[in-house]
PDB file of N, CA and C in Angstrom:
ATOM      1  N   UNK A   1       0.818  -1.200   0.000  1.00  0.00           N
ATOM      2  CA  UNK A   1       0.000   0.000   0.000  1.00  0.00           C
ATOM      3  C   UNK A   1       0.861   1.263   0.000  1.00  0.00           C
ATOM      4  N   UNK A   2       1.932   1.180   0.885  1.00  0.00           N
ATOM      5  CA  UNK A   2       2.335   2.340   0.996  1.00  0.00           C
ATOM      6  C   UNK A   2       3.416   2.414  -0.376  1.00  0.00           C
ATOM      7  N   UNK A   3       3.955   1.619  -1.239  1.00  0.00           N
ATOM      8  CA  UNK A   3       4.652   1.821  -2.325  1.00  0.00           C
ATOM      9  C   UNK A   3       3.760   2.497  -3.228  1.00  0.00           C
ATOM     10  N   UNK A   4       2.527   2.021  -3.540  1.00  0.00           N
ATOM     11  CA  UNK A   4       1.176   2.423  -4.306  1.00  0.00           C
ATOM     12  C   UNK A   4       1.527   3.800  -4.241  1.00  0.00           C
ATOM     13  N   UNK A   5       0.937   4.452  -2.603  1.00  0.00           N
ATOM     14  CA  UNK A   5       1.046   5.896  -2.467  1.00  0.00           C
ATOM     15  C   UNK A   5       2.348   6.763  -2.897  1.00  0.00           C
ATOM     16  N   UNK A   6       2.978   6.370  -2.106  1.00  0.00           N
ATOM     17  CA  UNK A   6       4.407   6.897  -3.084  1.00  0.00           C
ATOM     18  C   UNK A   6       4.830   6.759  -4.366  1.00  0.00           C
ATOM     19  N   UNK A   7       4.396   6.123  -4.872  1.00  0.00           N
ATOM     20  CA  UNK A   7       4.427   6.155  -6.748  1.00  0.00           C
ATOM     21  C   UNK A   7       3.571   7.102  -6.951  1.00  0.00           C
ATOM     22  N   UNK A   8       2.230   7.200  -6.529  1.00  0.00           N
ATOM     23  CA  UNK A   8       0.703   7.953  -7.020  1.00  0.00           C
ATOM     24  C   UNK A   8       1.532   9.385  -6.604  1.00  0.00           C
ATOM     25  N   UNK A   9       2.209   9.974  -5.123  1.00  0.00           N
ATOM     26  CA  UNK A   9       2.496  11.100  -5.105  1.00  0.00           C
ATOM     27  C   UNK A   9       3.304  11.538  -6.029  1.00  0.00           C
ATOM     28  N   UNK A  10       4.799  10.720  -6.186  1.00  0.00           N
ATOM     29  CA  UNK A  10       5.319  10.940  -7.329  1.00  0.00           C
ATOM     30  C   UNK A  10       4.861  11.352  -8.997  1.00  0.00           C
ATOM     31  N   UNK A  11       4.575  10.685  -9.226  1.00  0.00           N
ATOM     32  CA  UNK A  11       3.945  10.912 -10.270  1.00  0.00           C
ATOM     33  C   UNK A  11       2.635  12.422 -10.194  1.00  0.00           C
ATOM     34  N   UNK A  12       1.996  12.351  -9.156  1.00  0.00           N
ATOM     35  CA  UNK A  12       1.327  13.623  -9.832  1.00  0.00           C
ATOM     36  C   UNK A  12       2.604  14.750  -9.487  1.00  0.00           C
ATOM     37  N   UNK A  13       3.588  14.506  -8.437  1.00  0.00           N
ATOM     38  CA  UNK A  13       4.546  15.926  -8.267  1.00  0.00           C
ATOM     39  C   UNK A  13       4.772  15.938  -9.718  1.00  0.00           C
ATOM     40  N   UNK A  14       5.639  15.003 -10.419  1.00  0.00           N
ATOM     41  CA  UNK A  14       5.993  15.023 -11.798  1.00  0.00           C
ATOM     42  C   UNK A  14       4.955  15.548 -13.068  1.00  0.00           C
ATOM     43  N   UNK A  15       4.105  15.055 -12.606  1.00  0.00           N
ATOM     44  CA  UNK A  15       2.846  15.489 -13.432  1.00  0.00           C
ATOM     45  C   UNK A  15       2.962  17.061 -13.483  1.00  0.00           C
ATOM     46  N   UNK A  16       2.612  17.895 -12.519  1.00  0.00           N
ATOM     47  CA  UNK A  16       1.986  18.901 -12.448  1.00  0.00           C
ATOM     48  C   UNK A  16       3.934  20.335 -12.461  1.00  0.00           C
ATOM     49  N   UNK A  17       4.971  19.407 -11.909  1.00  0.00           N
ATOM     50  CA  UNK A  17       6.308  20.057 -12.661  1.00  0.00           C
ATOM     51  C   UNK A  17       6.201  20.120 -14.092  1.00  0.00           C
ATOM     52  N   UNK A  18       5.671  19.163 -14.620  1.00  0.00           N
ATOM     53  CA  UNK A  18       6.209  18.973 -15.933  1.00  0.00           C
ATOM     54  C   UNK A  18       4.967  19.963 -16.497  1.00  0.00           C
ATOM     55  N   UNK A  19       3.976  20.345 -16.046  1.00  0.00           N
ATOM     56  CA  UNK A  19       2.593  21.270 -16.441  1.00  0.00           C
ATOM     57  C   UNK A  19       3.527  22.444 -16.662  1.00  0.00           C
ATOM     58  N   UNK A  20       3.963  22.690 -14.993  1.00  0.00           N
ATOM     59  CA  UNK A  20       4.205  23.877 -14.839  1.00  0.00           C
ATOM     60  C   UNK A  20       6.106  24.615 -16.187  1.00  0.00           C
ATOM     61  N   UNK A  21       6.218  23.530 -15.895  1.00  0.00           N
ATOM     62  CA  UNK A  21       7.491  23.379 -17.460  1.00  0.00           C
ATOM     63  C   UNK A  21       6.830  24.221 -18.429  1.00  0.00           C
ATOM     64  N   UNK A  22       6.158  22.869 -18.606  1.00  0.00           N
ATOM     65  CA  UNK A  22       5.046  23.419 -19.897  1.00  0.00           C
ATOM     66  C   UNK A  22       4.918  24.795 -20.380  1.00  0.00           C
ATOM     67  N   UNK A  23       4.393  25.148 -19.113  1.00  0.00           N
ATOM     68  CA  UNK A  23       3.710  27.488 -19.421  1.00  0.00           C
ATOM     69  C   UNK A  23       4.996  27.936 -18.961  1.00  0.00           C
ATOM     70  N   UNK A  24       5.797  28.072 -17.915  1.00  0.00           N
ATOM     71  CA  UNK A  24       6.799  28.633 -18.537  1.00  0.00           C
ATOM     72  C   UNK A  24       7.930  28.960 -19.661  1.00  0.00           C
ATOM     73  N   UNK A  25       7.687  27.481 -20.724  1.00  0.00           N
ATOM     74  CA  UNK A  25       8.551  27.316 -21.810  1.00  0.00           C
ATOM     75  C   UNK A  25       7.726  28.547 -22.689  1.00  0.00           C
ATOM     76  N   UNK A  26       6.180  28.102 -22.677  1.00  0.00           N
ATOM     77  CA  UNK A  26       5.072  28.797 -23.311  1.00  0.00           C
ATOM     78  C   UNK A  26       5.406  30.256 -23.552  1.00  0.00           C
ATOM     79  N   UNK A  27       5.578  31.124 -22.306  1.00  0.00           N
ATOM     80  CA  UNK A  27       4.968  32.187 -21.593  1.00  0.00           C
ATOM     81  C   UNK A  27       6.740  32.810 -22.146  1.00  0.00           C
ATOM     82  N   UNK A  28       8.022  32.064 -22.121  1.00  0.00           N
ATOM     83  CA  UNK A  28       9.179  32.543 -22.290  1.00  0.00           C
ATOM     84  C   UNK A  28       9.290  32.710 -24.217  1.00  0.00           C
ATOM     85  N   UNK A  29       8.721  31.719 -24.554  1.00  0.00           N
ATOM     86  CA  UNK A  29       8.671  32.369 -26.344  1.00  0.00           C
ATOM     87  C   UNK A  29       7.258  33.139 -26.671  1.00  0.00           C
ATOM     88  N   UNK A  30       6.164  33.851 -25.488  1.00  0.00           N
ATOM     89  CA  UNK A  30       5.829  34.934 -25.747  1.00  0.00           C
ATOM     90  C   UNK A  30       6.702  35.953 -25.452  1.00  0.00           C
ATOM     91  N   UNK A  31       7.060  35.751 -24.635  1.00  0.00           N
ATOM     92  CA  UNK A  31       7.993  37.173 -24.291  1.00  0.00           C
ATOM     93  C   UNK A  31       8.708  37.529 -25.582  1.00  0.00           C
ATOM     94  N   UNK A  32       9.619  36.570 -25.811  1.00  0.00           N
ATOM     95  CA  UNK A  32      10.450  36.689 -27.096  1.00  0.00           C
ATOM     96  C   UNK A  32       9.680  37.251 -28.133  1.00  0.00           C
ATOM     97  N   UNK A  33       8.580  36.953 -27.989  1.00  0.00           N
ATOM     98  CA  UNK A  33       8.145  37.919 -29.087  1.00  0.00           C
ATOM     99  C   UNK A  33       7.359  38.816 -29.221  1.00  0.00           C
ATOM    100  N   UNK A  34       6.758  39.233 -27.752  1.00  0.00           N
ATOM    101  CA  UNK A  34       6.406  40.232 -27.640  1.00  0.00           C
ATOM    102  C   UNK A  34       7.949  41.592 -27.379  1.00  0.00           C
ATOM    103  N   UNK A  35       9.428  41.178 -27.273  1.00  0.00           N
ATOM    104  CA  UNK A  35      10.542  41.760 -27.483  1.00  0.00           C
ATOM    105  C   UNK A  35      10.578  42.443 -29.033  1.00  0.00           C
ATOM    106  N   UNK A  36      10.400  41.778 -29.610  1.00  0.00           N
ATOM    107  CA  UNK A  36      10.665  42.479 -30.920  1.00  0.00           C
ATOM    108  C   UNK A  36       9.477  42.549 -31.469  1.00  0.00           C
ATOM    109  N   UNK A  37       7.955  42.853 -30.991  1.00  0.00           N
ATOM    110  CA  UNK A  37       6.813  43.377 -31.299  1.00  0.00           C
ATOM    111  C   UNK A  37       6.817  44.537 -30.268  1.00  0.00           C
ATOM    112  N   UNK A  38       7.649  45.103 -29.357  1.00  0.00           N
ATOM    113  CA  UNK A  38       6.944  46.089 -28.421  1.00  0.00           C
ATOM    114  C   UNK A  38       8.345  46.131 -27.994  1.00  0.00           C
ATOM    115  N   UNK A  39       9.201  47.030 -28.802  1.00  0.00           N
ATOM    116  CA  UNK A  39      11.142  46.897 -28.248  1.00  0.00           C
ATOM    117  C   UNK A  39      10.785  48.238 -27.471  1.00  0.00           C
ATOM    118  N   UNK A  40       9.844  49.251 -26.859  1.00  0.00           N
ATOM    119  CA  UNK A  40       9.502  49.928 -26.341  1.00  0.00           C
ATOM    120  C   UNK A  40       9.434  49.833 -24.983  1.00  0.00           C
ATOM    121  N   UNK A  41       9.148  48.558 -24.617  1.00  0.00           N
ATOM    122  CA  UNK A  41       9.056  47.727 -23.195  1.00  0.00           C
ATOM    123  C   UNK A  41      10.541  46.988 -22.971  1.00  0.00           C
ATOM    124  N   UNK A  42      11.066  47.331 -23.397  1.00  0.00           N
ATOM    125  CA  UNK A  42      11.813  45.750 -23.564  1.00  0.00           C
ATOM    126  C   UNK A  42      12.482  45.741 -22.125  1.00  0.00           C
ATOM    127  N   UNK A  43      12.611  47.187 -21.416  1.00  0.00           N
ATOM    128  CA  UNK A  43      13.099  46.713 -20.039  1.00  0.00           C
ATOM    129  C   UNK A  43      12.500  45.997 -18.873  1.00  0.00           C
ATOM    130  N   UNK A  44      11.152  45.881 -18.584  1.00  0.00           N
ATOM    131  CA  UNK A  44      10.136  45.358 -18.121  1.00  0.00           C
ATOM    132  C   UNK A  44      10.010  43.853 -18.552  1.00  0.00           C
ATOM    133  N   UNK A  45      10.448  43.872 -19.946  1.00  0.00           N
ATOM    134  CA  UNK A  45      10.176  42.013 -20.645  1.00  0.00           C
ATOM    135  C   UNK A  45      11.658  41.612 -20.521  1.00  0.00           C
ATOM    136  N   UNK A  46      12.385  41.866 -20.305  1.00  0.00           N
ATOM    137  CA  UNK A  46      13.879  41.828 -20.061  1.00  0.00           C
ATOM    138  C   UNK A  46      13.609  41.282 -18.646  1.00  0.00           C
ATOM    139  N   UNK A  47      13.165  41.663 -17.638  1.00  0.00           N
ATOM    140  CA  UNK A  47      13.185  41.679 -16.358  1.00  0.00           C
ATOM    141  C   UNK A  47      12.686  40.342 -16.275  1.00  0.00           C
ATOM    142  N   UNK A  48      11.486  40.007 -16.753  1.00  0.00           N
ATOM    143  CA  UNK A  48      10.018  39.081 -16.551  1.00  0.00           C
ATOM    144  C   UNK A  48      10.957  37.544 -17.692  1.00  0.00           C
ATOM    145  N   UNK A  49      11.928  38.024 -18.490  1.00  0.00           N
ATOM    146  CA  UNK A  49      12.432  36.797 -18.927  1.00  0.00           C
ATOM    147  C   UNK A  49      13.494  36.670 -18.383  1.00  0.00           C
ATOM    148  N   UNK A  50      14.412  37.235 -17.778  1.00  0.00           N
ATOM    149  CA  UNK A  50      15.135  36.649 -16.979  1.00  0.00           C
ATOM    150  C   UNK A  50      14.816  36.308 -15.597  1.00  0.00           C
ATOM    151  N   UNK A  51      13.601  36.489 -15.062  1.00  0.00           N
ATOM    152  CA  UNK A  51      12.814  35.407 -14.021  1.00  0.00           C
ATOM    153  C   UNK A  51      12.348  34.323 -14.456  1.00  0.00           C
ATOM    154  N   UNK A  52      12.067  34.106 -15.901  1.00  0.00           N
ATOM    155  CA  UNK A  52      11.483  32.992 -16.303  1.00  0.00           C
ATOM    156  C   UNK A  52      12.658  31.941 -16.777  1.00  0.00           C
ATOM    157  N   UNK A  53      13.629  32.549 -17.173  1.00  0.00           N
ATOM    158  CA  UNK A  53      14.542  31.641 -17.719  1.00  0.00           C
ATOM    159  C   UNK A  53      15.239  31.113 -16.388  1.00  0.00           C
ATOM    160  N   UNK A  54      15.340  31.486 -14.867  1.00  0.00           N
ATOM    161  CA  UNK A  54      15.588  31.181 -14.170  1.00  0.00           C
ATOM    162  C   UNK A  54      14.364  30.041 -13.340  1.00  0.00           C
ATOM    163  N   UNK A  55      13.460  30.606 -13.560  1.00  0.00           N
ATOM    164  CA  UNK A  55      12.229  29.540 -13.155  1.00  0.00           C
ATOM    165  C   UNK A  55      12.549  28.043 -14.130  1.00  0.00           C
ATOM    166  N   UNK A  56      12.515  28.207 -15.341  1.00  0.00           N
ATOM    167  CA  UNK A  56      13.204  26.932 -16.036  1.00  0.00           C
ATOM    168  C   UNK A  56      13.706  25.962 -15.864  1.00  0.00           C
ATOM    169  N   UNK A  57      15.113  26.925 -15.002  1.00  0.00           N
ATOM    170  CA  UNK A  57      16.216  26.405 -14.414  1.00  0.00           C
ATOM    171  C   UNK A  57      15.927  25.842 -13.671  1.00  0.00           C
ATOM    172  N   UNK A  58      15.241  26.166 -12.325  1.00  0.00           N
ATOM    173  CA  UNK A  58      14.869  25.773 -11.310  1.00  0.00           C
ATOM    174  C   UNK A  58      13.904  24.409 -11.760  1.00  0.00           C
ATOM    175  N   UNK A  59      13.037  24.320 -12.279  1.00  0.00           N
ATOM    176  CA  UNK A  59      11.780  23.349 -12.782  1.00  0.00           C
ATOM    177  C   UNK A  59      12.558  22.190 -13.499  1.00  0.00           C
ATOM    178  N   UNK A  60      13.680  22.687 -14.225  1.00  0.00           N
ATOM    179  CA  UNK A  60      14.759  21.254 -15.036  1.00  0.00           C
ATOM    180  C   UNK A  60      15.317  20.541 -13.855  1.00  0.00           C
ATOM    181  N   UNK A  61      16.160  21.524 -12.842  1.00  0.00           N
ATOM    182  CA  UNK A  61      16.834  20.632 -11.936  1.00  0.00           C
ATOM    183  C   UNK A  61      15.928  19.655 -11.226  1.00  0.00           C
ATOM    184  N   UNK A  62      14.982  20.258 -10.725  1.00  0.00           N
ATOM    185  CA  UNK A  62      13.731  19.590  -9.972  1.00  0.00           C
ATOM    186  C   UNK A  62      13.363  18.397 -10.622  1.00  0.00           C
ATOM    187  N   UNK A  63      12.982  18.273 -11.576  1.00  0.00           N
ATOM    188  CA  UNK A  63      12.750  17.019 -12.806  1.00  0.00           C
ATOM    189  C   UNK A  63      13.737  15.920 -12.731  1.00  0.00           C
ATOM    190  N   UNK A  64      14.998  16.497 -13.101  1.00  0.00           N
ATOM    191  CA  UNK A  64      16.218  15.977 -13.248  1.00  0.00           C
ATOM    192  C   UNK A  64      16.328  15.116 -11.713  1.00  0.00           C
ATOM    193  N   UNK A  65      16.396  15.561 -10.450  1.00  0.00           N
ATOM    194  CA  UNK A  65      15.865  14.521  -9.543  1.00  0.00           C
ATOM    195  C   UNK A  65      14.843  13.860  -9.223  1.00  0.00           C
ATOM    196  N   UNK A  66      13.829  14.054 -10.138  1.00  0.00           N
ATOM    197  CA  UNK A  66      12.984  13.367  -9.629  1.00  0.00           C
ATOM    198  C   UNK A  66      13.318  12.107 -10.518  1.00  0.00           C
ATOM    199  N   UNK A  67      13.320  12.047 -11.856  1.00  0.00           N
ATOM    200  CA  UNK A  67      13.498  11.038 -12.509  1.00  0.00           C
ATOM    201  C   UNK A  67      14.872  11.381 -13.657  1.00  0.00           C
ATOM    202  N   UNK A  68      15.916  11.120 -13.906  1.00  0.00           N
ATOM    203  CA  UNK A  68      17.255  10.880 -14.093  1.00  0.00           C
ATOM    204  C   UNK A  68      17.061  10.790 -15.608  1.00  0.00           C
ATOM    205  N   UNK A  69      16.316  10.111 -15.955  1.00  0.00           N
ATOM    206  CA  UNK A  69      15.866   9.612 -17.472  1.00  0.00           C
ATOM    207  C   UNK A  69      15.098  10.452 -18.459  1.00  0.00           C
ATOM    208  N   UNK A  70      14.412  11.478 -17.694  1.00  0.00           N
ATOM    209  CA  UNK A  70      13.576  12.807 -18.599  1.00  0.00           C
ATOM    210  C   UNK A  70      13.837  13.029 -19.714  1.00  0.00           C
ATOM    211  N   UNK A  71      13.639  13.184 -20.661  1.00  0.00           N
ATOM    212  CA  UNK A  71      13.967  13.988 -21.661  1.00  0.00           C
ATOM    213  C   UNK A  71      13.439  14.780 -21.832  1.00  0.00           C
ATOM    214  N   UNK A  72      13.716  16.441 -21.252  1.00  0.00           N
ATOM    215  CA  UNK A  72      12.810  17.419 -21.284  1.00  0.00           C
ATOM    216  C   UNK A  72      12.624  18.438 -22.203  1.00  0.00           C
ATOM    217  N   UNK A  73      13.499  18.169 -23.588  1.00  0.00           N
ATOM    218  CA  UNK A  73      13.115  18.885 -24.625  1.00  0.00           C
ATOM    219  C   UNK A  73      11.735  18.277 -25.421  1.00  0.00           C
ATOM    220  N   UNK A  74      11.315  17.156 -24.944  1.00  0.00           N
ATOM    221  CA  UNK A  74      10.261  16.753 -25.433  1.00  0.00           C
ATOM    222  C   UNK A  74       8.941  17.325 -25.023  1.00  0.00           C
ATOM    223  N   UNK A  75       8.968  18.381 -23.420  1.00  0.00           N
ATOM    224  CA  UNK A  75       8.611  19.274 -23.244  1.00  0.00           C
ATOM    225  C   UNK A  75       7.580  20.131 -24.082  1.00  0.00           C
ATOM    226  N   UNK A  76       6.770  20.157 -23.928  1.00  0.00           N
ATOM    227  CA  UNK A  76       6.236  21.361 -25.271  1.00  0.00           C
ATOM    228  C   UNK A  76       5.812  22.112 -24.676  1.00  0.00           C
ATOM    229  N   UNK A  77       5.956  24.027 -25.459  1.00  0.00           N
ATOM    230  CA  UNK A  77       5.675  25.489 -25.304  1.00  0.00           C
ATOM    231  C   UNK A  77       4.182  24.922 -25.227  1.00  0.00           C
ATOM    232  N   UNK A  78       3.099  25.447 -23.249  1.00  0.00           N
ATOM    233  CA  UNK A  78       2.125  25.111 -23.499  1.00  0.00           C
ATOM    234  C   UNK A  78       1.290  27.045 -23.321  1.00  0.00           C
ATOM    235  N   UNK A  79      -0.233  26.913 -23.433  1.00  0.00           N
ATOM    236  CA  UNK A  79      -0.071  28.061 -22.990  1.00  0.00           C
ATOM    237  C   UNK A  79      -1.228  28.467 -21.701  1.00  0.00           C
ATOM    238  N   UNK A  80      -0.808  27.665 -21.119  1.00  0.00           N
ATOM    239  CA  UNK A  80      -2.118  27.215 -19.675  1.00  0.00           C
ATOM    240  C   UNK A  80      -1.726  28.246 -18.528  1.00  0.00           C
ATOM    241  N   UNK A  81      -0.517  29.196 -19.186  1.00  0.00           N
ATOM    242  CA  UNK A  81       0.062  30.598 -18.161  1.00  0.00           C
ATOM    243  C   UNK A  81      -0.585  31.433 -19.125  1.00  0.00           C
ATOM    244  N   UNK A  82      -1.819  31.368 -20.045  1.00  0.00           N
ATOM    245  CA  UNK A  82      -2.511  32.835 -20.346  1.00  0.00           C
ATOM    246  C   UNK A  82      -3.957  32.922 -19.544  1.00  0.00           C
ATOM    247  N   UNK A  83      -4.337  31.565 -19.008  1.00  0.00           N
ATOM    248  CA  UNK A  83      -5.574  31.349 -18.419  1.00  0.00           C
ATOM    249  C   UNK A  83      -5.546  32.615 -17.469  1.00  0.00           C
ATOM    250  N   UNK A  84      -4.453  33.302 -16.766  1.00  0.00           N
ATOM    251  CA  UNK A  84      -4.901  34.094 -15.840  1.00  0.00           C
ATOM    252  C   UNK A  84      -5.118  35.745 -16.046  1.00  0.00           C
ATOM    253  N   UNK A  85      -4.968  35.681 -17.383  1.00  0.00           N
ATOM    254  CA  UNK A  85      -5.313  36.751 -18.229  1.00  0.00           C
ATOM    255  C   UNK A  85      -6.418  36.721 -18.633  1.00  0.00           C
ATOM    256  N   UNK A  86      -7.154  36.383 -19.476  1.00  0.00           N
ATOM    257  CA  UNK A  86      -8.766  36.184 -19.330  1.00  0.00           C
ATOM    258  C   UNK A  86      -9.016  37.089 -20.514  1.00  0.00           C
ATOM    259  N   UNK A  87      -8.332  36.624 -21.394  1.00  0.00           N
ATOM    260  CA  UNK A  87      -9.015  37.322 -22.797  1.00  0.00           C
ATOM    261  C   UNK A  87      -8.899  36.445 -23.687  1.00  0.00           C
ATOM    262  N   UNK A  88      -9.881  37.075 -25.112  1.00  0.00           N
ATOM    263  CA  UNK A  88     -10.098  36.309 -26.341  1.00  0.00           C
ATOM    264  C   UNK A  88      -9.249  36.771 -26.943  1.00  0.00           C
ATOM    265  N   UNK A  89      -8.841  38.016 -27.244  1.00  0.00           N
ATOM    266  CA  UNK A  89      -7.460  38.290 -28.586  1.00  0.00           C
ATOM    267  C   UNK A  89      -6.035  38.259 -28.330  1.00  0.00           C
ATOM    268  N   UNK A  90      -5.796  38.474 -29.166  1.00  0.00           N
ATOM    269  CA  UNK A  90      -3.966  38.469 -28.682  1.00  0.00           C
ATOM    270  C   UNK A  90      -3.893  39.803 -28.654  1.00  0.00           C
ATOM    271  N   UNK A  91      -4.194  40.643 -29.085  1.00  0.00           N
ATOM    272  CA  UNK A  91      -4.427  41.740 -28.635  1.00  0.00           C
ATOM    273  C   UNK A  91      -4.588  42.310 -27.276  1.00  0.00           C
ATOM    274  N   UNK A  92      -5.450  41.668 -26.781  1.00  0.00           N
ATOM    275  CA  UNK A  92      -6.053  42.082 -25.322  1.00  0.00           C
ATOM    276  C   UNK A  92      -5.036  41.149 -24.651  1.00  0.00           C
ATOM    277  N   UNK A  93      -4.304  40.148 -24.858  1.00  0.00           N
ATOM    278  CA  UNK A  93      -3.664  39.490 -23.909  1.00  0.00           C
ATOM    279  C   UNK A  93      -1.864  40.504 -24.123  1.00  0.00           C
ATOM    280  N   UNK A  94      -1.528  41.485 -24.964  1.00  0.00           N
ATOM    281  CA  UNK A  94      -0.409  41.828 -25.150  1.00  0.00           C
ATOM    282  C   UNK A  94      -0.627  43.050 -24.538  1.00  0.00           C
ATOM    283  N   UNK A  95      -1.815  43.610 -24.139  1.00  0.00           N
ATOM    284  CA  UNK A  95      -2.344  44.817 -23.305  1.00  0.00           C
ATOM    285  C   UNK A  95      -2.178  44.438 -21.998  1.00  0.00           C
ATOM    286  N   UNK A  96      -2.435  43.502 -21.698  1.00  0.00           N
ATOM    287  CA  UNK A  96      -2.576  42.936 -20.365  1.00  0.00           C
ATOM    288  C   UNK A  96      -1.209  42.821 -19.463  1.00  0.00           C
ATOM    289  N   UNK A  97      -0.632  41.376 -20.646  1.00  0.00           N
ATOM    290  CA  UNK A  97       0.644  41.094 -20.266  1.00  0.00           C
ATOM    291  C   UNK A  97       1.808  41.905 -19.831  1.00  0.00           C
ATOM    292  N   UNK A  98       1.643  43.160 -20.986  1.00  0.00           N
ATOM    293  CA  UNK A  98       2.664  44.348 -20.668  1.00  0.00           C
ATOM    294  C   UNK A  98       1.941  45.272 -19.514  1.00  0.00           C
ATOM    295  N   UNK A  99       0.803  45.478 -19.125  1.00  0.00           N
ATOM    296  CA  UNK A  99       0.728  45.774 -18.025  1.00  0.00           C
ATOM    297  C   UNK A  99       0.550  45.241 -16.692  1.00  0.00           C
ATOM    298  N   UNK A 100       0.921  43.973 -16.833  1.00  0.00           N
ATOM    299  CA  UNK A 100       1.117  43.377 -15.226  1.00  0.00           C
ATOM    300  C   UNK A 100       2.360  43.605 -15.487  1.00  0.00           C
ATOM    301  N   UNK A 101       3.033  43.175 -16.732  1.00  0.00           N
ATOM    302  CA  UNK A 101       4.888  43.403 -16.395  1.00  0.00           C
ATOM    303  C   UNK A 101       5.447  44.774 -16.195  1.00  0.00           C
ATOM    304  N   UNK A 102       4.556  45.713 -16.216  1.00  0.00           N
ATOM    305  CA  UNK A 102       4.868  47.117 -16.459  1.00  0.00           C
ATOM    306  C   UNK A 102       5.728  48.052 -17.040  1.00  0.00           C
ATOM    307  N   UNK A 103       5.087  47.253 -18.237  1.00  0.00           N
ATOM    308  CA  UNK A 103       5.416  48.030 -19.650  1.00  0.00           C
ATOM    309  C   UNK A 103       4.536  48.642 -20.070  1.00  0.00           C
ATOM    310  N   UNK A 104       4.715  49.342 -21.282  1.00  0.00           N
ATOM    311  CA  UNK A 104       4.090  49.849 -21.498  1.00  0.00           C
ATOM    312  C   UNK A 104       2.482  49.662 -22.331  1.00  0.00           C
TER     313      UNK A 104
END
């Protein structure tokens, strides 16, 4: 029983790292291109990607102990980090985005 549970925890920790992988890979090639759509901001998206590329970091090593064998470029850019924005256009989400990051 108790191996059961400890596999089941494992696996959802892994589960929900590998989510959270996911929207930051996502959320780091918006930035990139909201950089050279809005080079007006770029100190604010400068800021917000080098927290993210460090969050990365942090989320690979984490992986990397949990299971040794990962292959985490298999990873895919998801985009389940726009849900907390709450719009239909890309428009309204590049209004948004640059103003929580405080840009312009």
């Amino acid at each position: 029983m108790a191996l059961t549970m400890t596999r089941t925890r494992t696996q959802t920790a892994l589960t929900k790292l590998v989510e959270r992988l996911s929207n930051v890979k996502g959320e780091l090639e918006y930035v990139e291109v909201l950089l050279v759509a809005k080079p007006n901001a770029a100190g604010s998206l400068l800021s917000r990607q080098r927290l993210l590329q460090d969050q990365h970091a942090a989320l690979c090593a984490t992986l990397k102990q949990f299971d040794q064998g990962i292959d985490l470029e298999q990873v895919v850019a998801g985009a389940g980090w726009q849900k907390v924005y709450r719009v239909r256009t890309q428009q309204s989400l590049a209004r948004r985005y640059l103003a929580a990051a405080g840009g312009v």
